[in-house]
C-alpha atoms as a PDB file:
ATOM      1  CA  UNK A   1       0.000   0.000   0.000  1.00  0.00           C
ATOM      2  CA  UNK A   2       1.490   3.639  -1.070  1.00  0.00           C
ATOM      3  CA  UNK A   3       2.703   5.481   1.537  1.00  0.00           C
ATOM      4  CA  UNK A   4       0.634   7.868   3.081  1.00  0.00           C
ATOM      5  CA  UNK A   5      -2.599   6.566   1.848  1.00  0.00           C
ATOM      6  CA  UNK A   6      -5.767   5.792   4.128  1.00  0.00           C
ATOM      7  CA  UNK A   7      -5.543   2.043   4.776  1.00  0.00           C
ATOM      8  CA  UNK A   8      -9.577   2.099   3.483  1.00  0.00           C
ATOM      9  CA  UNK A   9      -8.922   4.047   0.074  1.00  0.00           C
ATOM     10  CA  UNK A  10      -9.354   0.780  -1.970  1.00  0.00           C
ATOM     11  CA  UNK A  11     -12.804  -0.049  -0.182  1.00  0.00           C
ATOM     12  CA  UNK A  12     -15.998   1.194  -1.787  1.00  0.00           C
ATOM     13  CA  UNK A  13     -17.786   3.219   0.492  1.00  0.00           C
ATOM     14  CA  UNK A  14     -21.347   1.920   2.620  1.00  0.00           C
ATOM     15  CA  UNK A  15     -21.950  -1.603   3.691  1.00  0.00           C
ATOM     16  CA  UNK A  16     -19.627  -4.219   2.518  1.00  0.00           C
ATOM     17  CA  UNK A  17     -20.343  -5.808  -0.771  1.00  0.00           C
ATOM     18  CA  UNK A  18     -21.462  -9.600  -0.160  1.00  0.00           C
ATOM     19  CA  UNK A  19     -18.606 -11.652  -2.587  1.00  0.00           C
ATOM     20  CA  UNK A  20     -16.344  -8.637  -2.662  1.00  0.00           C
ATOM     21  CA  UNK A  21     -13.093 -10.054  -4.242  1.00  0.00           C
ATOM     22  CA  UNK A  22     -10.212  -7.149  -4.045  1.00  0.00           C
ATOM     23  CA  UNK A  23      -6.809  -7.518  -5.668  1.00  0.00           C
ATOM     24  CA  UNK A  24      -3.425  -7.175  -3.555  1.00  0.00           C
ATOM     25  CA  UNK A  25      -1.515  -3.824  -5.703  1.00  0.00           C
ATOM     26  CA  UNK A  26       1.678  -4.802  -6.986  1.00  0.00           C
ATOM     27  CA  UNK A  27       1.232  -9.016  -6.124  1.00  0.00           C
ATOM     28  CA  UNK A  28       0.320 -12.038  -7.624  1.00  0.00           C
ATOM     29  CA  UNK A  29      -2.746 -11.939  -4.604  1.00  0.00           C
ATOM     30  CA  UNK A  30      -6.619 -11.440  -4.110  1.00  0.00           C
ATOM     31  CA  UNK A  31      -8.339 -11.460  -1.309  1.00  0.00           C
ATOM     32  CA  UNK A  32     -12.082 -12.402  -1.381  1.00  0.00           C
ATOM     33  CA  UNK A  33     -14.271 -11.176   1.293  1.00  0.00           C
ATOM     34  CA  UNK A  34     -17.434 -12.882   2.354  1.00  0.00           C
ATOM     35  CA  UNK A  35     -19.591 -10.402   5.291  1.00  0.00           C
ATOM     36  CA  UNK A  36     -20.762 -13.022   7.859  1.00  0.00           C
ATOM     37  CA  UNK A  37     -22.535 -10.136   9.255  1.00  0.00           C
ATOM     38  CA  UNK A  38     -22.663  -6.689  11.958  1.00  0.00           C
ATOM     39  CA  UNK A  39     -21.556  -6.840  15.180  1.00  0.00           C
ATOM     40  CA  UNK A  40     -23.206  -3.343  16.681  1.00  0.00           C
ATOM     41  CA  UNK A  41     -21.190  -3.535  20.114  1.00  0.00           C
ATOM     42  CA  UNK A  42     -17.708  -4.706  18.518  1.00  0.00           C
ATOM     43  CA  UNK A  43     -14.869  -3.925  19.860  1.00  0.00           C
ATOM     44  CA  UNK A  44     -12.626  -2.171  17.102  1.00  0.00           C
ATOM     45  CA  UNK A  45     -10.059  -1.338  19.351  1.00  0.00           C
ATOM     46  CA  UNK A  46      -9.869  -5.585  19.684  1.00  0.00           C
ATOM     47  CA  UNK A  47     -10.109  -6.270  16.163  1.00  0.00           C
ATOM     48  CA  UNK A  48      -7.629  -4.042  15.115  1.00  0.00           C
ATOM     49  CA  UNK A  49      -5.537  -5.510  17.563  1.00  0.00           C
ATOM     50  CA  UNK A  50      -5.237  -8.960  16.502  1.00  0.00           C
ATOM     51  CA  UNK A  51      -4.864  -7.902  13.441  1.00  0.00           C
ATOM     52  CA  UNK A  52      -1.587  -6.042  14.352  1.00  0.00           C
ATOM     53  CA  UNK A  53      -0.405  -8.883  16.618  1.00  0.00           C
ATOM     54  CA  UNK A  54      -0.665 -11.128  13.810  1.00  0.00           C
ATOM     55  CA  UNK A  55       1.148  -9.155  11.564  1.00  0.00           C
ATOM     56  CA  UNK A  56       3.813  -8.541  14.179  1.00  0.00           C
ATOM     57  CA  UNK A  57       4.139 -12.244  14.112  1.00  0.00           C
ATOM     58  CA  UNK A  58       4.284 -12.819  10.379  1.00  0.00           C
ATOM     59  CA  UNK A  59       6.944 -10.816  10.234  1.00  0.00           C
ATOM     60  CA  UNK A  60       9.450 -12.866  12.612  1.00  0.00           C
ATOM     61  CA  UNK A  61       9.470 -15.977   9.837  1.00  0.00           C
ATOM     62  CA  UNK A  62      11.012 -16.030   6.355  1.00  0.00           C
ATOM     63  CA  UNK A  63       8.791 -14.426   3.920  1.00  0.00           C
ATOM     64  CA  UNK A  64       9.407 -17.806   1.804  1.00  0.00           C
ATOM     65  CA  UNK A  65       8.565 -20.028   4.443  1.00  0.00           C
ATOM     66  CA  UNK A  66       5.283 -21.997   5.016  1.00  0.00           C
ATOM     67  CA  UNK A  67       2.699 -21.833   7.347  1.00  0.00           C
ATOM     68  CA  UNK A  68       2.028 -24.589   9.214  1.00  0.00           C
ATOM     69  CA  UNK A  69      -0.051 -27.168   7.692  1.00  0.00           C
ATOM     70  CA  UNK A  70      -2.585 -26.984  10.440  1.00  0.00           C
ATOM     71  CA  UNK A  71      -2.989 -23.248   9.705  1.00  0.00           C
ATOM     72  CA  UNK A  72      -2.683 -20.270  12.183  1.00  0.00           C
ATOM     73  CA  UNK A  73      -4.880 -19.240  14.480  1.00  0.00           C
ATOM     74  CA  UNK A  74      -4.554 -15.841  17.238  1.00  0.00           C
ATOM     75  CA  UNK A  75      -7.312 -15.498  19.528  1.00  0.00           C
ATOM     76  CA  UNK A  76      -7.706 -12.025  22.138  1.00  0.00           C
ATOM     77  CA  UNK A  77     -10.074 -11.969  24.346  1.00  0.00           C
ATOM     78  CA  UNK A  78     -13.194 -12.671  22.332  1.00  0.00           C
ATOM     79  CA  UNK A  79     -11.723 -11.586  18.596  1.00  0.00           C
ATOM     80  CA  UNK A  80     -10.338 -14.473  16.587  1.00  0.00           C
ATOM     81  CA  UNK A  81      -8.626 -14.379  13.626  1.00  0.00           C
ATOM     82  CA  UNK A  82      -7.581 -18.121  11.460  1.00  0.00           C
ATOM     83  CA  UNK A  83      -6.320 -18.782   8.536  1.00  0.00           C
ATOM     84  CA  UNK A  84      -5.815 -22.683   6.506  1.00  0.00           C
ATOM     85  CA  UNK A  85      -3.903 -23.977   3.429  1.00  0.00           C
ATOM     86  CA  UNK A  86      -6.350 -24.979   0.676  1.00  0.00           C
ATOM     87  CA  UNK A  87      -5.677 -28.739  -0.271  1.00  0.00           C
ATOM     88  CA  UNK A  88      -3.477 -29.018  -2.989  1.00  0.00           C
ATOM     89  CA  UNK A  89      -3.122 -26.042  -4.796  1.00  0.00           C
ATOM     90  CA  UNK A  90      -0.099 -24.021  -3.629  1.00  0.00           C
ATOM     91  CA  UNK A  91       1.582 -22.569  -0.706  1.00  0.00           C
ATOM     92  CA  UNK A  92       0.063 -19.706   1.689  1.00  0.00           C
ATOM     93  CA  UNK A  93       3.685 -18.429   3.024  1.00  0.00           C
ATOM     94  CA  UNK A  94       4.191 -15.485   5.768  1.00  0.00           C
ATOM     95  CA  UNK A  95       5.203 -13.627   3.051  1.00  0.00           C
ATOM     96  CA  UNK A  96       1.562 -13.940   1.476  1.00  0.00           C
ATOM     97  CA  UNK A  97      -0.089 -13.566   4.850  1.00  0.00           C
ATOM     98  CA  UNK A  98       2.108 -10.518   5.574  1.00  0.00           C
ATOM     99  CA  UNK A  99       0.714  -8.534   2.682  1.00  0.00           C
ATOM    100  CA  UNK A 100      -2.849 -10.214   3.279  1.00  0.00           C
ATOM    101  CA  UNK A 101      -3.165  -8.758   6.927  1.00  0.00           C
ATOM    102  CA  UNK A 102      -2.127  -5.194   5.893  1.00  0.00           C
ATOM    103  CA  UNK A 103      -4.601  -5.601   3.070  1.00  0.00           C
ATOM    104  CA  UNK A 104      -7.213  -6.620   5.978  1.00  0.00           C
ATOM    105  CA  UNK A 105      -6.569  -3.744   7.846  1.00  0.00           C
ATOM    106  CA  UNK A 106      -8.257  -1.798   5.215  1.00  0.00           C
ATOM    107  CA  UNK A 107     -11.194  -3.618   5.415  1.00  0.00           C
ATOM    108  CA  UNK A 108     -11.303  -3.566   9.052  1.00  0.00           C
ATOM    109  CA  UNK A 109     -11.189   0.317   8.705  1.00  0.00           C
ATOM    110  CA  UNK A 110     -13.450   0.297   5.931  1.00  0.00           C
ATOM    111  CA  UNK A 111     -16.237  -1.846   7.692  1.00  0.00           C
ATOM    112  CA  UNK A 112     -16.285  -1.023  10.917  1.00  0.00           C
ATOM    113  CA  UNK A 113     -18.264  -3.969  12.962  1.00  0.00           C
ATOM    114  CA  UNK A 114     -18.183  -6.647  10.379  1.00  0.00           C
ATOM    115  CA  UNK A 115     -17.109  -9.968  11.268  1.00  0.00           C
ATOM    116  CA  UNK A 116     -15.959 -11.615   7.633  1.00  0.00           C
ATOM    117  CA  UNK A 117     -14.801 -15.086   5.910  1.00  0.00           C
ATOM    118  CA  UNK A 118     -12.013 -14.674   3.433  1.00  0.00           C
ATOM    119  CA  UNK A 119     -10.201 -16.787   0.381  1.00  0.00           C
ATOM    120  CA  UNK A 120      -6.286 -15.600  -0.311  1.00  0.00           C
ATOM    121  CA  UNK A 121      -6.128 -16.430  -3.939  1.00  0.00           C
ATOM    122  CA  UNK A 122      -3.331 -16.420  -6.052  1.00  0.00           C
ATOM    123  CA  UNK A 123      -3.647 -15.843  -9.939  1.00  0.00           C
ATOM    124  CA  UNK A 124      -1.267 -17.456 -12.941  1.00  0.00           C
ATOM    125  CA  UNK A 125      -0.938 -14.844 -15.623  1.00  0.00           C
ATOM    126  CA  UNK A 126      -4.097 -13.037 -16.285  1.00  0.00           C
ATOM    127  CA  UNK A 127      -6.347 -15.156 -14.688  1.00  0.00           C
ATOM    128  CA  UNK A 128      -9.958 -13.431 -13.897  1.00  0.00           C
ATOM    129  CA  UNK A 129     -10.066 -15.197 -10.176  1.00  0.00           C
ATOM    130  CA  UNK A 130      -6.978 -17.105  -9.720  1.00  0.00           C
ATOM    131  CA  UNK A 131      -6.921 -20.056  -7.517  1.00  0.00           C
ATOM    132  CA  UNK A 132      -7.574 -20.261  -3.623  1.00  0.00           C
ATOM    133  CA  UNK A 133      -4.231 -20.810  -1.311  1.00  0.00           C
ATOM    134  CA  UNK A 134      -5.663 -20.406   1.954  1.00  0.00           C
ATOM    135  CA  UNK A 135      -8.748 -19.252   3.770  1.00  0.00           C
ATOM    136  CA  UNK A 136     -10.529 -18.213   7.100  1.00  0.00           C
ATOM    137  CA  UNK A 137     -12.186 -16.081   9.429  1.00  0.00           C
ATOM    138  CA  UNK A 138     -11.810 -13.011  11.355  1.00  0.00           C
ATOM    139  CA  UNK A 139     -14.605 -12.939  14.078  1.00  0.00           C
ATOM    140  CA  UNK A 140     -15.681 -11.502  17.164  1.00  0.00           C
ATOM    141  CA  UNK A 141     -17.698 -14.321  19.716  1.00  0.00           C
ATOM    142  CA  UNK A 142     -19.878 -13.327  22.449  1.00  0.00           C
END
């Protein structure tokens, strides 16, 4: 993301879009969001937290380097964030979920109260959808 730039600008404006997929600037990624709905009480403070933790973490492993095969998971207080490989198709790496979570931030910012489901997907050439690496949640539970 450009320097300097709200972490929201590439989010349309109002209520997010049901199957909104939104392509990574610069990358071979996509992330596809999927609303699971509003939470009117959420704690933004929270979510924006784990998202920062998370990408704190991310950052302390090669960018080239897998995730585990069981995924990753960070859980604070009563926000959790998870992410999985897809079977078979390709490698989510830190690297990938490095740009991914700054990407998320934006939507967090964007959406305020929205708990969402997400695909990372990862295009060959000039593919209109590419193919899904990983995917998960980023919730809030009572």
């Amino acid at each position: 993301m450009p320097d300097g730039m709200p972490l929201n600008e590439f989010f349309p404006p109002g209520p997010p879009e049901p199957h909104f997929l939104h392509p990574i600037i610069d990358s071979d990624l996509a992330i596809q969001f999927f609303p699971l709905g509003f939470i009117p009480d959420r704690n933004e403070t929270l979510t924006k937290l784990v998202l920062r933790e998370a990408l704190y973490e991310s950052l302390r492993y090669r960018t080239t380097a897998k995730i585990a095969g069981h995924g990753y998971k960070l859980q604070i207080k009563n926000a959790l964030l998870s992410v999985a490989h897809s079977t078979g198709v390709g490698d989510l790496t830190w690297g990938m979920w490095t740009v991914v979570l700054r990407e998320m931030q934006g939507y967090v910012e964007a959406y305020p109260g929205y708990d969402f489901e997400f695909e990372v997907r990862k295009y060959r050439g000039e593919e209109i959808e590419g193919y899904v690496i990983g995917a998960g949640f980023m919730e809030t539970r009572p």
